[in-house]
Protein backbone atom coordinates (compact mmCIF):
# COMPACT_ATOMS: atom_id res chain seq x y z
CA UNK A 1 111.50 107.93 108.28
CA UNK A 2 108.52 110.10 109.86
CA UNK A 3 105.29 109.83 107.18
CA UNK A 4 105.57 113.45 106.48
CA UNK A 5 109.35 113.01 105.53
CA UNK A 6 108.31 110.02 103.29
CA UNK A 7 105.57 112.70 101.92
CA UNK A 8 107.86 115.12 101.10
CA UNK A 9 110.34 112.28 99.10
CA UNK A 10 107.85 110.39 97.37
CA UNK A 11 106.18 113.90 96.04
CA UNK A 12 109.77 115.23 95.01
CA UNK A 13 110.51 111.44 93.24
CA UNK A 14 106.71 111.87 91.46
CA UNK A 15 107.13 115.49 90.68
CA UNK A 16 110.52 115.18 88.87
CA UNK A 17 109.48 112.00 87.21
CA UNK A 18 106.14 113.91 85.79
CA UNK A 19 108.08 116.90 84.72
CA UNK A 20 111.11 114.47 83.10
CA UNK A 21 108.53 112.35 81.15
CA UNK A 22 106.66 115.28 79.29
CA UNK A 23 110.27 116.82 78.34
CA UNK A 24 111.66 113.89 77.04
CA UNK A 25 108.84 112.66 74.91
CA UNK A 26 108.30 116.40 73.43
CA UNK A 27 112.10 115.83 72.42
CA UNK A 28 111.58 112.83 70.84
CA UNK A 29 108.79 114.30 69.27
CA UNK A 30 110.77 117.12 67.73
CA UNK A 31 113.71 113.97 66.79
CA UNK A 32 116.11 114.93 69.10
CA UNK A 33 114.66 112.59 72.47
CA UNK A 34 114.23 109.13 73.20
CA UNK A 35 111.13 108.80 74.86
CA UNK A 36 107.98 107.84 72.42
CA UNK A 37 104.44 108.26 72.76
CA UNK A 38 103.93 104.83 73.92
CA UNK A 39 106.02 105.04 76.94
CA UNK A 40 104.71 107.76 78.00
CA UNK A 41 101.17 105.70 78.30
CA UNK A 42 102.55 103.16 79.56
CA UNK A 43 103.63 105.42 82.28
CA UNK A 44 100.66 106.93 82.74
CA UNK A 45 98.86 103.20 83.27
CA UNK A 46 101.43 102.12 85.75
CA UNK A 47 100.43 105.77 88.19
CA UNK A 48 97.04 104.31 87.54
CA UNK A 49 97.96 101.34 88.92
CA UNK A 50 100.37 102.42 91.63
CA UNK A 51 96.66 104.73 92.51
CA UNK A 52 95.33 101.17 92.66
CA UNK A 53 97.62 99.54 95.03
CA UNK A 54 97.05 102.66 97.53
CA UNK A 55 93.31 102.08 97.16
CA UNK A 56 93.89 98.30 98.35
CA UNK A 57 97.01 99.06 100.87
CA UNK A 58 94.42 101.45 103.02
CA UNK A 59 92.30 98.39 103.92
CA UNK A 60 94.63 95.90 103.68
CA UNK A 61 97.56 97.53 105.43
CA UNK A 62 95.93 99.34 107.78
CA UNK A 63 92.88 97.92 108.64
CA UNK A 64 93.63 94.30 107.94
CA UNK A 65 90.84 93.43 105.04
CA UNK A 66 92.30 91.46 101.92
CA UNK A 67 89.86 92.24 99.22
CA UNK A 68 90.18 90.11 96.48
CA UNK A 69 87.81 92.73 94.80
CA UNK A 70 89.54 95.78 93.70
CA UNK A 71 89.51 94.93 90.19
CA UNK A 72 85.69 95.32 90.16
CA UNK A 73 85.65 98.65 91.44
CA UNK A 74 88.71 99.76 88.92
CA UNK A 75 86.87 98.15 86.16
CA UNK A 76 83.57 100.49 87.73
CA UNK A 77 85.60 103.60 87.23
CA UNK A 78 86.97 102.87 83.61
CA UNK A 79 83.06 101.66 82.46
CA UNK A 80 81.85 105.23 84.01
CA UNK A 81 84.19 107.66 82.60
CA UNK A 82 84.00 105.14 78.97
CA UNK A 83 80.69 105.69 78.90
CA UNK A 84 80.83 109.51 78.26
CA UNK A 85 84.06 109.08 76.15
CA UNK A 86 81.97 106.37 73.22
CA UNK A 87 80.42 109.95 72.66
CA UNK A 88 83.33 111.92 72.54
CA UNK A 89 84.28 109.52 70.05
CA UNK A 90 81.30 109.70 68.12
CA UNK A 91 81.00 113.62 67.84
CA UNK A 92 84.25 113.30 66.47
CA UNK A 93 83.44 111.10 63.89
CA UNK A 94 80.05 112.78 63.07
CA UNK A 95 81.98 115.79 62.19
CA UNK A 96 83.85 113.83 59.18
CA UNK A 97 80.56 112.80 57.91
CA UNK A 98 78.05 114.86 55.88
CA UNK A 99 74.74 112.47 55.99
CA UNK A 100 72.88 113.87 59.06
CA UNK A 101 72.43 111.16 61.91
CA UNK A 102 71.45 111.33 65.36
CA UNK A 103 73.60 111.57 68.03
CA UNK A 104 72.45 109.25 70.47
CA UNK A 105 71.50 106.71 67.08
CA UNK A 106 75.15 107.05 66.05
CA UNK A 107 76.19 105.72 69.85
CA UNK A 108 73.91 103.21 69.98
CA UNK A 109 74.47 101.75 66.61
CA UNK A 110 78.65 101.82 67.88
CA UNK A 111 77.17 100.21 70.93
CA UNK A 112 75.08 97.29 69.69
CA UNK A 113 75.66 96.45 66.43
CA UNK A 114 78.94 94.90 67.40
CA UNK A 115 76.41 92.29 68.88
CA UNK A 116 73.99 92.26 66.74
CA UNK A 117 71.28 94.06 69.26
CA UNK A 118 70.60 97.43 67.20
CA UNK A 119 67.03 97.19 67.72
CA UNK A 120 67.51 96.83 71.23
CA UNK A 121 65.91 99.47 74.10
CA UNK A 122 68.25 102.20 75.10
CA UNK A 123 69.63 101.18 78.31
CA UNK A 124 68.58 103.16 81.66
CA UNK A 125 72.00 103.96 82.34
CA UNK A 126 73.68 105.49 79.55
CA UNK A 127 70.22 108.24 79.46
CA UNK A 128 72.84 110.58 81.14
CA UNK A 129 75.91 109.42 79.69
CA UNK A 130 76.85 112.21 76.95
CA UNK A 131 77.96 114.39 80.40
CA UNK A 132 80.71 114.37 81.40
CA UNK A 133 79.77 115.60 84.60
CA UNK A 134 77.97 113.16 85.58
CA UNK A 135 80.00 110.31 84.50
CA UNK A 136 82.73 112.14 86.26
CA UNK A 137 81.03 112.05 89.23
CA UNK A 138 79.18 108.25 88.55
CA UNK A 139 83.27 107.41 88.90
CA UNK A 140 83.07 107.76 92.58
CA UNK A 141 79.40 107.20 93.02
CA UNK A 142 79.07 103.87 91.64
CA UNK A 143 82.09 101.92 93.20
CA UNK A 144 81.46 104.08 96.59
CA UNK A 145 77.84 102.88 96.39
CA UNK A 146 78.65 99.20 95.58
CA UNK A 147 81.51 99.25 98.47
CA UNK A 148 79.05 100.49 101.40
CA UNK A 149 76.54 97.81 100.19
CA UNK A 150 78.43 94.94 100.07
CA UNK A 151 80.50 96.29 103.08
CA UNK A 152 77.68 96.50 105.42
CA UNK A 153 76.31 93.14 104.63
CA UNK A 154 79.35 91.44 105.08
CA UNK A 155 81.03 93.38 108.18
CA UNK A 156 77.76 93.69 109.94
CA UNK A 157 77.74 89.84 109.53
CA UNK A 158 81.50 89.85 111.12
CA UNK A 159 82.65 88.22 107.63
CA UNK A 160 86.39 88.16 108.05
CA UNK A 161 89.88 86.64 107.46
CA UNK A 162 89.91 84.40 104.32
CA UNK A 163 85.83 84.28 103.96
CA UNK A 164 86.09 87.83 103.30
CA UNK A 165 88.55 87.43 100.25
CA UNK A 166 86.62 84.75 99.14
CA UNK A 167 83.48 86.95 98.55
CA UNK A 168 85.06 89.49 97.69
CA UNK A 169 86.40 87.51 94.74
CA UNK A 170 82.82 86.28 93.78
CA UNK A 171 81.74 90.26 93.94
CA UNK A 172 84.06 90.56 91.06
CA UNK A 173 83.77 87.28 89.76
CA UNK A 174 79.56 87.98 89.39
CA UNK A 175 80.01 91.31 87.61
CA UNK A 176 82.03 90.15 85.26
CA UNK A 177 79.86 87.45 84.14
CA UNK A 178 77.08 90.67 84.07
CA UNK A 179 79.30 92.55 82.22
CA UNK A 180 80.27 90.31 79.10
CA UNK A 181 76.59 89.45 78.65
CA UNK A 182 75.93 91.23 75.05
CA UNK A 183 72.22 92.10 76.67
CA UNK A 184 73.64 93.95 79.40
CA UNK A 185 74.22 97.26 77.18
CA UNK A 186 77.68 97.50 77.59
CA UNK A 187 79.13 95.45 74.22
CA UNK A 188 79.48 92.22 76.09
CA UNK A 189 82.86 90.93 75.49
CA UNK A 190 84.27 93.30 73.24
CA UNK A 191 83.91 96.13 75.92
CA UNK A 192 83.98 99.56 75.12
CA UNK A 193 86.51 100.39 73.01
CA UNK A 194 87.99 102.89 70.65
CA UNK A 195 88.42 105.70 72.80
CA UNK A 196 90.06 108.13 71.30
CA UNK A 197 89.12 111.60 72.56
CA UNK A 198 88.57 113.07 75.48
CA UNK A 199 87.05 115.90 76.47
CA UNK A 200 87.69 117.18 72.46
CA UNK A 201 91.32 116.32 72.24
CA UNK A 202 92.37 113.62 70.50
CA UNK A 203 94.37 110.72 71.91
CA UNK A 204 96.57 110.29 68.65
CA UNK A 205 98.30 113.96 69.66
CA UNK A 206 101.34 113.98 72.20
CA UNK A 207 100.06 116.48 74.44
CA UNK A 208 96.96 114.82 75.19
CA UNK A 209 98.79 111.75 76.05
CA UNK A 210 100.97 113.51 78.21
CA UNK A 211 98.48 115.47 79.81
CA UNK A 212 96.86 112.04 81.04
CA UNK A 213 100.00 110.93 82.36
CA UNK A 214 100.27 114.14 84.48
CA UNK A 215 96.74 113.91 85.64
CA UNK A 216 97.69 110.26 86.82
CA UNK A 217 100.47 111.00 88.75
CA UNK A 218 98.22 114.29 90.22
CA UNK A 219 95.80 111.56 91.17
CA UNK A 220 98.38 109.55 92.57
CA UNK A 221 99.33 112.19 95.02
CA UNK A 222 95.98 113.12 96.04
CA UNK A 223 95.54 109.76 96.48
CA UNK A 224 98.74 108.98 99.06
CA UNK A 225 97.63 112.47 101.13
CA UNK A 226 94.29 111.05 101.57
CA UNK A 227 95.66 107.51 102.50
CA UNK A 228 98.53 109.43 104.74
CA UNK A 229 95.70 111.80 106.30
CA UNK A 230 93.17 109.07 107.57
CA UNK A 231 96.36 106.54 108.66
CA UNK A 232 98.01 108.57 110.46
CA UNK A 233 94.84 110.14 112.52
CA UNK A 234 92.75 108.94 115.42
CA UNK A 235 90.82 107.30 112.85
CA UNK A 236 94.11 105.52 111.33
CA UNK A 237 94.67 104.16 115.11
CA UNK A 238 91.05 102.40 115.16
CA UNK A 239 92.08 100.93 111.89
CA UNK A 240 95.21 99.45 113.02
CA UNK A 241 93.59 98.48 116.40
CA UNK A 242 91.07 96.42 114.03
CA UNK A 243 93.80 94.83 112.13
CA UNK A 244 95.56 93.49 115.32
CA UNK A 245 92.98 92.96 117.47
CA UNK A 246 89.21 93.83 116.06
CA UNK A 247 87.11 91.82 118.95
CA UNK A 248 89.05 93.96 121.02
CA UNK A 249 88.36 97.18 119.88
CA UNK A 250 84.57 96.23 119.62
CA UNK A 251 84.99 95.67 123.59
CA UNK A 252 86.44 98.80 124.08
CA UNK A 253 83.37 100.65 122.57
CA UNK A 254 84.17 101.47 119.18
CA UNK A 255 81.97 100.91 115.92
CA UNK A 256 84.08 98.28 114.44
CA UNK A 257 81.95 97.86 111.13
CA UNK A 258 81.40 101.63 110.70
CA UNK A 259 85.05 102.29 110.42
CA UNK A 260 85.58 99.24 108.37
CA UNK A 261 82.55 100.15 106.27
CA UNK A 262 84.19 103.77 105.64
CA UNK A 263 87.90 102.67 104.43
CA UNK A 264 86.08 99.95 102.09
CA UNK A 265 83.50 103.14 100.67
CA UNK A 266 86.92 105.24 100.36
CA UNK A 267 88.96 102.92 99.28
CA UNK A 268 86.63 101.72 96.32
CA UNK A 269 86.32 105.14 95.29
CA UNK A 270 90.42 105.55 94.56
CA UNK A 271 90.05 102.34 92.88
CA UNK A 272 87.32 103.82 90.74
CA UNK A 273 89.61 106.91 89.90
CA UNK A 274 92.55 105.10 88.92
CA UNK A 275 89.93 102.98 86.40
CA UNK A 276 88.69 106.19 84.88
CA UNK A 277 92.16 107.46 84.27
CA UNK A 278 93.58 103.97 82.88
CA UNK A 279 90.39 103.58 80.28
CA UNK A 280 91.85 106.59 77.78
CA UNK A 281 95.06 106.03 78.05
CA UNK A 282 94.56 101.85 77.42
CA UNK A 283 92.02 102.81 74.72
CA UNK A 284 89.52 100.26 76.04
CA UNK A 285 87.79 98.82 79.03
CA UNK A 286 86.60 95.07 78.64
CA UNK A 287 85.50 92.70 81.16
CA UNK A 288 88.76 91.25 81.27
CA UNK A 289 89.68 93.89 84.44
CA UNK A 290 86.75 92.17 86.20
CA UNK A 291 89.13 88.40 86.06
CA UNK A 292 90.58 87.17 89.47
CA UNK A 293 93.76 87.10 88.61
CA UNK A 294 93.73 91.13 88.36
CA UNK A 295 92.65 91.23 91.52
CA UNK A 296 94.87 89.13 93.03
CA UNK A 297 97.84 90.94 90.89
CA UNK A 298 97.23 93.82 92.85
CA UNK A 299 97.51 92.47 96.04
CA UNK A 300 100.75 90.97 94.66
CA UNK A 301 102.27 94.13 94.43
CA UNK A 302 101.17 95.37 97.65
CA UNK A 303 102.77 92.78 99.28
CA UNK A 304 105.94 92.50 97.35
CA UNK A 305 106.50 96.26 97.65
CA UNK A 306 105.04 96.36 101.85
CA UNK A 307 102.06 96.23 103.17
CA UNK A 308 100.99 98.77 105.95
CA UNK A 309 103.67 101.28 103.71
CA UNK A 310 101.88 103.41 101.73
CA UNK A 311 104.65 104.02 99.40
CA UNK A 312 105.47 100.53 99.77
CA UNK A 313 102.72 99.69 97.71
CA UNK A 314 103.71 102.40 94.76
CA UNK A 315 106.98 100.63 95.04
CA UNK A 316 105.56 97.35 94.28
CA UNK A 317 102.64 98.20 91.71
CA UNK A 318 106.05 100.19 89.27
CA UNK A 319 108.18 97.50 89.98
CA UNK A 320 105.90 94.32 88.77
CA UNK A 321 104.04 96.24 85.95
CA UNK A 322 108.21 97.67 84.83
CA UNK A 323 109.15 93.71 85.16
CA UNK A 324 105.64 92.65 83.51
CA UNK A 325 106.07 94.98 80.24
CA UNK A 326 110.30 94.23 79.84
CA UNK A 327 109.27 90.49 79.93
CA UNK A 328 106.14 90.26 77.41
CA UNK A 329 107.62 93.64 75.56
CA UNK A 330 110.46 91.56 74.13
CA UNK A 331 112.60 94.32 76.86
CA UNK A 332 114.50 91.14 77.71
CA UNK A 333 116.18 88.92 75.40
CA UNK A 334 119.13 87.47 77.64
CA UNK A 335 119.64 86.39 81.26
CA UNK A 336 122.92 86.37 82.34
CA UNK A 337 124.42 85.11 85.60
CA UNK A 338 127.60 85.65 85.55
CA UNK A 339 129.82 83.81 83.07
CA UNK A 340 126.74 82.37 82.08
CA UNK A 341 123.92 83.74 79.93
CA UNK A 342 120.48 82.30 78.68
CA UNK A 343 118.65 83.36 75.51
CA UNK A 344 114.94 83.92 76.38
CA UNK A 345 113.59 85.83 73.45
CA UNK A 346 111.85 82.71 72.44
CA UNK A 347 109.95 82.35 75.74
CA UNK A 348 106.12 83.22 75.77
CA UNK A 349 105.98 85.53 78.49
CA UNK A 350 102.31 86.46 78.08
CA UNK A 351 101.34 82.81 78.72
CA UNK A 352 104.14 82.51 81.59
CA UNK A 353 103.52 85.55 83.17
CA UNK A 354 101.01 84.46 86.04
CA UNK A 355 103.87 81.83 86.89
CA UNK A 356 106.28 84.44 87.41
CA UNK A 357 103.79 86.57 89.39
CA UNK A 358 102.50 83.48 91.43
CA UNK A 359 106.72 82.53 92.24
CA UNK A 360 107.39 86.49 93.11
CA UNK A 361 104.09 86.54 95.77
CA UNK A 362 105.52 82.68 96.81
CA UNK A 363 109.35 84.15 97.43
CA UNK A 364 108.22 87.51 98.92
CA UNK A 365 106.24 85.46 101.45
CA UNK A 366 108.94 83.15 102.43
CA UNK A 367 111.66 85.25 102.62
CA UNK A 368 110.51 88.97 102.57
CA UNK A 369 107.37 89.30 104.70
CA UNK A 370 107.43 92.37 105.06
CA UNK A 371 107.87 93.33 101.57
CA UNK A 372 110.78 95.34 99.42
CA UNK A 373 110.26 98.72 101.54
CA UNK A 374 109.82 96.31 105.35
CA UNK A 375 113.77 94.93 104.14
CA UNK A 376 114.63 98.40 103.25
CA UNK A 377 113.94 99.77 106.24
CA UNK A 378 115.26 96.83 108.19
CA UNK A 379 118.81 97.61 106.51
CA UNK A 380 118.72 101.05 107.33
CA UNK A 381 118.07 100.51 111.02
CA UNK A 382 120.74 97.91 111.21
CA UNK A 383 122.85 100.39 109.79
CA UNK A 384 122.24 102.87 111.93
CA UNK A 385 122.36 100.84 114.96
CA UNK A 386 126.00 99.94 113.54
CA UNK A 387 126.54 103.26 112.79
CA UNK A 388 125.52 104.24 116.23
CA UNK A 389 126.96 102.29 118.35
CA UNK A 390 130.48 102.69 117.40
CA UNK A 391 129.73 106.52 117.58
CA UNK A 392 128.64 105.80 121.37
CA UNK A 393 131.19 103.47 122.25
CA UNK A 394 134.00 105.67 121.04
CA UNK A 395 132.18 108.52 123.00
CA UNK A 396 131.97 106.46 126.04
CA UNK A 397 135.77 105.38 125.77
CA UNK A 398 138.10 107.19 128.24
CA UNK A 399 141.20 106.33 125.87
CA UNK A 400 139.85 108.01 123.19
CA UNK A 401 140.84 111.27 122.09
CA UNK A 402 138.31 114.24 121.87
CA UNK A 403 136.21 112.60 123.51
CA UNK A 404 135.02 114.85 126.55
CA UNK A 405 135.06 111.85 128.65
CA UNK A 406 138.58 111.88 129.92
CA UNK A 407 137.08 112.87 133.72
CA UNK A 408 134.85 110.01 133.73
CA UNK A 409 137.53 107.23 134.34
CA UNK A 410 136.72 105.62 138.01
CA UNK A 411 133.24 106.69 137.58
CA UNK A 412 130.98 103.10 137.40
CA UNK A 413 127.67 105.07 137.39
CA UNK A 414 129.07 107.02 133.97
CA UNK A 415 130.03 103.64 132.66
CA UNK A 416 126.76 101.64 133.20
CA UNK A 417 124.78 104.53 131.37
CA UNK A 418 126.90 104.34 128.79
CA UNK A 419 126.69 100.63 128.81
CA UNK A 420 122.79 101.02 128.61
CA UNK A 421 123.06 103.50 125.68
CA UNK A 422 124.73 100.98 123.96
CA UNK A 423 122.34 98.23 124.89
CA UNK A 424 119.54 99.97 123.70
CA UNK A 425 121.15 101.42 120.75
């Protein structure tokens, strides 16, 4: 399948899906659907984190870095656009209140008195962080910023292979242990939480809601024509000459860490979208999205779903994050294989669910390496080939009627190209 072709499918799957979803829940809403307002988040989260996997399959796939650092730069995005949305919050709650209070006092006392800090300075960053343009904008600035720092150190040092994931991982490891410190100015541990408006509408109605899960699966395609764009471009070929052979490609003339520097910057900066866009629709952002194990989840699903495949790695992020909330959602009560069926509704998922995730990246290494889509394609072209070469073969055969090849019998120069058509087919 050409990438434009898998373009045009994956935007017809999305658009259907985003127009379905809407529908259904505004039937349910009116008591005649089945879809409720939580799904309908839940939906939105998983775009956000199919957005994710992109972020990670465009330097990854294509240019060969495993960053074990994505969360950080998610968790970036959901901080920035959380930061404008405490205030949202708080306007909203100042309305319901008749003792006069200042704004920025009513924030900060939401801020730090879950720590006990309200006497605390005002932090330099939140000074701009009642607009929303400019936490809008901090969404790509910040992550972008923090990927073409840490980039050029560590690809200007030729930092690659496993060393590379392993700093990567202490990036994200180091901000989270700056993040849950209560002095920081970001509510430590408890992270910033209760957001329920945005932008004036409140999360609690069904349109809102739904209009985040559109805006998701917008971002989502805006996010797969970038990826598509720079892949499958000049640029896209120095990336995949650096994931084969980088020294190479350094030989040949080209700025190796520039173009490695640039997928990291835009890369980061998809990640940071896909955190702004998860933080409303979760409610909170915590320094939980800075752990390693997110991190690592996420290049879970770009594997399981195919690396180098940019839709391959939508396929993966839906299909663990589906699997993840039927297991720990009580979804799944009974296994059955076969004749035989097992009762798990007693089974703590939520404490078993890294096993399961750690057996599904163990299985897809061993016997899929190439990931869900990689097999899918593989049975397609043996298919075809099947498919084929019978059609050639009965072309080919003298004997065979309708064939147009009645004329050709005696003819050894017809029958070896034939012969080769096959061969290659």
């Amino acid at each position: 399948m050409s990438p434009f072709l898998s373009m045009l499918v994956v935007f017809a799957l999305l658009t259907a899906f985003m127009v379905f979803v809407p529908v259904a829940n505004q039937s349910y809403a009116g008591g005649g659907g089945w879809l409720p307002d939580a799904m309908v988040q839940l939906f939105g989260k998983i775009l956000c984190f199919a957005l994710l996997a992109v972020a990670l399959d465009l330097v990854w796939g294509f240019c060969g870095i495993l960053s074990l650092g994505h969360g950080a730069f998610f968790a970036l995005g959901g901080y920035a656009i959380s930061m404008n949305l405490i205030y949202a919050t708080a306007d909203e709650k100042l309305a319901q209140i008749t003792d006069p209070i200042v704004r920025d006092d009513a924030v900060k006392q939401s801020i730090f008195s879950v720590v006990g800090q309200g006497e605390d300075p005002w932090p330099w960053f939140w000074m701009l962080a009642d607009q929303f343009w400019f936490q809008a904008a901090m969404v790509l600035v910040v992550p972008g910023l923090l990927a073409f720092g840490f980039g050029w150190l560590a690809f200007r040092s030729r930092v690659t292979g496993v060393y590379l994931s392993i700093i990567t991982q202490a990036l994200t490891l180091a901000l989270g242990y700056l993040f849950i410190m209560n002095e920081f100015g970001l509510r430590g541990n408890n992270g910033l939480s209760g957001l329920q408006n945005v932008l004036g509408a409140s999360m609690t109605e069904t349109s809102t809601k739904a209009t985040l899960f559109i805006a998701s699966g917008i971002a989502l395609m805006a996010g797969y024509v970038l990826t598509l764009f720079l892949t499958q471009s000049k640029f896209g070929s120095v990336l995949r000459g650096i994931r084969d052979d980088e020294d190479r490609i350094r030989f040949l003339g080209y700025a190796v860490e520039g173009y490695k520097v640039f997928a990291f910057v835009v890369s980061a900066m998809m990640a940071g979208v896909a955190g702004a866009l998860f933080a409303p629709q979760a409610g909170i952002i915590n320094p939980d999205s800075f752990g390693p194990l997110k991190s690592i989840e996420v290049a879970v699903w770009v594997a399981l779903g195919g690396r180098g495949l940019i839709y391959g790695a939508i396929v993966g992020a839906v299909a663990v994050n589906l699997l993840r909330s039927a297991l720990t959602g009580g979804w799944i009560n009974q296994i059955g294989f076969g004749v035989v069926s097992i009762d798990v509704s007693g089974v703590p998922w939520p404490e078993f669910w890294p096993i399961v995730l750690g057996l599904l990246f163990v299985l897809v290494t061993l016997l899929m390496p190439r990931g869900l889509m990689g097999l899918w394609h593989s049975m397609l072209a043996l298919i075809w080939r099947r498919l084929l070469r019978g059609w050639v073969v009965a072309d080919a055969d003298p004997t065979t009627p309708g064939s147009g090849t009645a004329g050709a019998v005696g003819q050894p120069e017809d029958a070896a190209k034939a012969q080769h058509v096959v061969a290659s087919a």
